[in-house]
Protein backbone atom coordinates (compact mmCIF):
# COMPACT_ATOMS: atom_id res chain seq x y z
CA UNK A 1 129.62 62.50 5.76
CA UNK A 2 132.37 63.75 3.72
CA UNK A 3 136.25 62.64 3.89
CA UNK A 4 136.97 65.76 5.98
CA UNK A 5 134.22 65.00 8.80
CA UNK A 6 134.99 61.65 8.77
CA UNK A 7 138.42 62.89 9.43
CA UNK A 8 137.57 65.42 12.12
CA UNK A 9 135.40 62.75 13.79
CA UNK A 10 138.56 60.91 14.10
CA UNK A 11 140.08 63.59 15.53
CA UNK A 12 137.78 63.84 17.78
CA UNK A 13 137.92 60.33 19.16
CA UNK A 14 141.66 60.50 19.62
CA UNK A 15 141.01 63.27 21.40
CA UNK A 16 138.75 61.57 23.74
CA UNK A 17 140.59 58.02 24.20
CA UNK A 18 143.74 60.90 25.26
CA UNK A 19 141.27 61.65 28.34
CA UNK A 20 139.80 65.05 26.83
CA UNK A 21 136.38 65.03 28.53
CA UNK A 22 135.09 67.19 26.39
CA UNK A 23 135.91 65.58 23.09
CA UNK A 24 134.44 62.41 24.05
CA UNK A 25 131.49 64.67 24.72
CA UNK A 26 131.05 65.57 21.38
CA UNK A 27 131.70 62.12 20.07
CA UNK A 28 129.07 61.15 21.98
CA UNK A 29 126.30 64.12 20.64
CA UNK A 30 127.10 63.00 17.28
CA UNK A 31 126.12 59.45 17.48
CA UNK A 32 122.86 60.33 19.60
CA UNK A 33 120.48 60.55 16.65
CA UNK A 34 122.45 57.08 15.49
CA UNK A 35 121.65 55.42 19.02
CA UNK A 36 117.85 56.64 18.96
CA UNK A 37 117.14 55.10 15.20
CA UNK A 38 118.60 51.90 16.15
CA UNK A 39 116.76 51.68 19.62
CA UNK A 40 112.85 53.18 18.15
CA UNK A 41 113.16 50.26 16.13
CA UNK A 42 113.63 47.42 19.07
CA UNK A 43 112.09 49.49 21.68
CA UNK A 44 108.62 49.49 19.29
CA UNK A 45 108.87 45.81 18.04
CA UNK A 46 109.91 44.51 21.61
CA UNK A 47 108.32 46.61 24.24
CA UNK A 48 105.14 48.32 22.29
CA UNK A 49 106.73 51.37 23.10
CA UNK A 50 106.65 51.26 26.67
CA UNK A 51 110.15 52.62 26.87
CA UNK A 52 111.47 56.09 25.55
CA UNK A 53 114.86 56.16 22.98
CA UNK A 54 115.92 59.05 24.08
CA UNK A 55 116.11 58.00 27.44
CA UNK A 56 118.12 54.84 26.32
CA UNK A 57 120.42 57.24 24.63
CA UNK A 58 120.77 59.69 27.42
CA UNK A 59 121.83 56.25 29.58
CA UNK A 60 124.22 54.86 26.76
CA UNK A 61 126.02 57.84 26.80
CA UNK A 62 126.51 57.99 30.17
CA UNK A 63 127.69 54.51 30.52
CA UNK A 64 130.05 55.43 27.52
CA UNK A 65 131.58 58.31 29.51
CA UNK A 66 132.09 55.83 32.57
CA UNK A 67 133.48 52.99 30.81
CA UNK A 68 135.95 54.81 28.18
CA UNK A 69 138.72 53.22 29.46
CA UNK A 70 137.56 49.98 28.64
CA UNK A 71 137.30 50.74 24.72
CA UNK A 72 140.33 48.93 23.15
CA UNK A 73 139.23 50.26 19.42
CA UNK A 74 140.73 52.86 17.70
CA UNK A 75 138.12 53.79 15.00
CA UNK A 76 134.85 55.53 14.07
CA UNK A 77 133.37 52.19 13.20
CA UNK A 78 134.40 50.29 16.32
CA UNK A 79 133.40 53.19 18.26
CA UNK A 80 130.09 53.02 17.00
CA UNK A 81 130.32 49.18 17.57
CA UNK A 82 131.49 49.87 21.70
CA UNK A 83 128.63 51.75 21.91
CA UNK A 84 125.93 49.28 20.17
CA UNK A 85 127.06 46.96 22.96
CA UNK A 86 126.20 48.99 25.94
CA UNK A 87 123.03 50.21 24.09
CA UNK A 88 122.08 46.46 23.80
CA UNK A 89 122.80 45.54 27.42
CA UNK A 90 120.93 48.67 28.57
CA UNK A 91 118.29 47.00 26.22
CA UNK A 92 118.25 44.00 27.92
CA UNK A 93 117.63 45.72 31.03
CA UNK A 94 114.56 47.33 29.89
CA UNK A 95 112.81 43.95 28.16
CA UNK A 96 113.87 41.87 31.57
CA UNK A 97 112.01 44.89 33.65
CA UNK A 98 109.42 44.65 30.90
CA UNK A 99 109.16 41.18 31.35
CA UNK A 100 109.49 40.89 35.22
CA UNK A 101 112.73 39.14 35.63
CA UNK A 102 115.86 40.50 36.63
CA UNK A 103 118.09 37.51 35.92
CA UNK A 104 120.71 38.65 33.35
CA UNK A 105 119.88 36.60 29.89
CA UNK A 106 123.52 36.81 28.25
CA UNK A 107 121.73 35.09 24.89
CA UNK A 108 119.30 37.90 24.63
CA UNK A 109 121.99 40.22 24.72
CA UNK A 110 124.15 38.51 22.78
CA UNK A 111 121.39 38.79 20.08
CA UNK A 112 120.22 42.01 20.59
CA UNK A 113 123.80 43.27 19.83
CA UNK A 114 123.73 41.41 16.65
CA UNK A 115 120.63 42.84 15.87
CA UNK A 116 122.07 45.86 16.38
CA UNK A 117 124.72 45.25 14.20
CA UNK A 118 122.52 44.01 11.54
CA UNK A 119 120.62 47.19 11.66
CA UNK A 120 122.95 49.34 11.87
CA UNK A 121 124.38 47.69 8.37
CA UNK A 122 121.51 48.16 6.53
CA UNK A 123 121.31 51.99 7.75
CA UNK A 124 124.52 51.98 6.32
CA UNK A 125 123.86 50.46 2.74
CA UNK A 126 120.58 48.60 2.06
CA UNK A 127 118.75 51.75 2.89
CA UNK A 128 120.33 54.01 0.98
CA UNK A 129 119.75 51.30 -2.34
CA UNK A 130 116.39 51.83 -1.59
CA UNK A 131 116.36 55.73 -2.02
CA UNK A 132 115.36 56.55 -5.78
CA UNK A 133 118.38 58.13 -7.94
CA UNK A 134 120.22 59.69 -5.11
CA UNK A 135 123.16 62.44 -5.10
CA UNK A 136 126.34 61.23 -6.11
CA UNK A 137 127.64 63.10 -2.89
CA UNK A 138 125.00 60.84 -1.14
CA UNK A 139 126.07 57.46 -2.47
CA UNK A 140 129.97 58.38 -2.09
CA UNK A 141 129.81 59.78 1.02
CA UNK A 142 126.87 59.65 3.42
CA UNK A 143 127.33 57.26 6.66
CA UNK A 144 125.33 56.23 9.24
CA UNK A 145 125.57 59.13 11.52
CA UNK A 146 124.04 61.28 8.78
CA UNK A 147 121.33 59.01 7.48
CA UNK A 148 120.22 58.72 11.16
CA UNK A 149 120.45 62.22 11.69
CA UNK A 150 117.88 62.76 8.77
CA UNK A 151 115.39 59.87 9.66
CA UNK A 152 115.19 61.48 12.84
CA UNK A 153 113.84 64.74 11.36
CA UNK A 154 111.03 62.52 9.83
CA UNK A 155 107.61 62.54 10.87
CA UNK A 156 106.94 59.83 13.38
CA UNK A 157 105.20 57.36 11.72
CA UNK A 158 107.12 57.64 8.35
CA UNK A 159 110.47 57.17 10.04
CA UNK A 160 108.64 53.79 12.08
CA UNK A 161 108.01 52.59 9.00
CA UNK A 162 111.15 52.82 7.51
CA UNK A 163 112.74 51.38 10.71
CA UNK A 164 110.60 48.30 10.69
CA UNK A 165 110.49 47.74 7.40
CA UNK A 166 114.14 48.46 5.95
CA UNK A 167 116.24 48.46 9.50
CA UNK A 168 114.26 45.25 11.06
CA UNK A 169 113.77 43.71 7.94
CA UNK A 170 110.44 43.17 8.71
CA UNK A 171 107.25 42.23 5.77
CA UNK A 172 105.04 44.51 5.16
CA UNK A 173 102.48 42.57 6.99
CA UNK A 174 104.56 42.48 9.94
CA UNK A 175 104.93 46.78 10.07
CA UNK A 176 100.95 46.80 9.85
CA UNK A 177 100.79 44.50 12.79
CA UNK A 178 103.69 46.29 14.89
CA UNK A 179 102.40 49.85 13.83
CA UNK A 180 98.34 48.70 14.04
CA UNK A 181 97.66 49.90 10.64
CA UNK A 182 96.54 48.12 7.32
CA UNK A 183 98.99 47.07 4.80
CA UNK A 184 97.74 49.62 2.33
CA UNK A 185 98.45 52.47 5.07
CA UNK A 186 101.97 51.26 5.62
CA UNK A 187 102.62 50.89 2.37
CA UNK A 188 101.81 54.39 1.39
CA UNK A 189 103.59 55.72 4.79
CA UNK A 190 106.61 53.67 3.54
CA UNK A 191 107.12 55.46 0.14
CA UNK A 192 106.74 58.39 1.09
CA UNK A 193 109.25 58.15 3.78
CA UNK A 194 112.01 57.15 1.71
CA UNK A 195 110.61 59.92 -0.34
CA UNK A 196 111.39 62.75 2.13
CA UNK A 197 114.27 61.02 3.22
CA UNK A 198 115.52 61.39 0.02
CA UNK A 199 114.51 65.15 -0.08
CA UNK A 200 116.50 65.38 3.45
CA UNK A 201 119.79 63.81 2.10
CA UNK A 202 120.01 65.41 -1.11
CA UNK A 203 119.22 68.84 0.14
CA UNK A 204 122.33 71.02 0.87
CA UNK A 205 124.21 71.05 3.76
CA UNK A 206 123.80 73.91 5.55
């Protein structure tokens, strides 16, 4: 994202914590592909998929639009950080269905949000190190929002293995097992992920 959309995204939030619906709206449509990376990743490690991201999204940002008032930030980044906490206690919801209890586990949310977090930090920076000889405009100025926006264009199992592998931090091993594949296969998905990923973020904007 350059300077000036960072700066009109903002904008925009100011906007929307001044009670402009329709701002906040917008706010909101630009972090969607954001919220679905970072829930794919748990939803397919946790829940074997039984669970859809963008209905987790479509619920976050509903939540978002009810609670507004309650955000005491000011900034992109802990904007992106209100919303990583209602996405994790939506979460929550889903693995306590999944798992038949409807007690509320503060601890599991607790560390789903810094898994979140943790994720959402290595979207930021790891995974762009990993990215062979990127644009300078990529390194200087691509955030999350963007790099989510482009694994999201990825095919399916390419973006899943990027996910597991970069975003959960899990081995290689570990991806085959979540993704029911061999190493080799996973391997081979992984690289050229990254590799069209790269392709996607050094392409033009349009």
């Amino acid at each position: 994202m350059s300077d000036s959309s960072s700066f009109a995204l903002h904008q925009l939030l100011s906007k929307a914590l001044a009670g402009d619906r329709d701002a906040l709206g917008e706010v909101l449509t630009r972090h969607r592909s954001y919220l679905k990376v970072l829930a794919s990743a748990q939803i397919h490690q946790r829940l074997q998929g039984k669970a859809d991201p963008s209905d987790l999204v479509q619920e976050t940002c509903l939540e978002a639009h009810k609670q507004i008032a309650t955000f005491r930030g000011a900034t992109n980044a802990e904007f992106a950080g209100w919303l990583r906490g209602i996405l994790a206690h939506l979460l929550a919801k889903h693995f306590r269905r999944f798992l038949g209890t409807q007690q509320r586990d503060i601890k599991m949310e607790q560390s789903l949000v810094e898994s979140l977090d943790h994720a959402s930090g290595c979207m930021q920076r790891d995974l762009v190190a990993k990215i062979d000889s990127p644009s300078q405009i990529v390194m200087e100025n691509e955030t999350m929002l963007e790099l989510a926006a482009a694994l999201e264009k990825l095919p399916e199992d390419y973006r899943m293995a990027i996910l597991l592998r970069n975003i959960q931090g899990l081995s290689f091993s570990e991806v085959a097992a979540a993704m029911n594949r061999t190493v080799d296969s996973v391997e081979k998905l992984w690289v050229r992920g990254l590799a069209k990923l790269k392709q996607q973020l050094d392409s033009p904007l349009p």
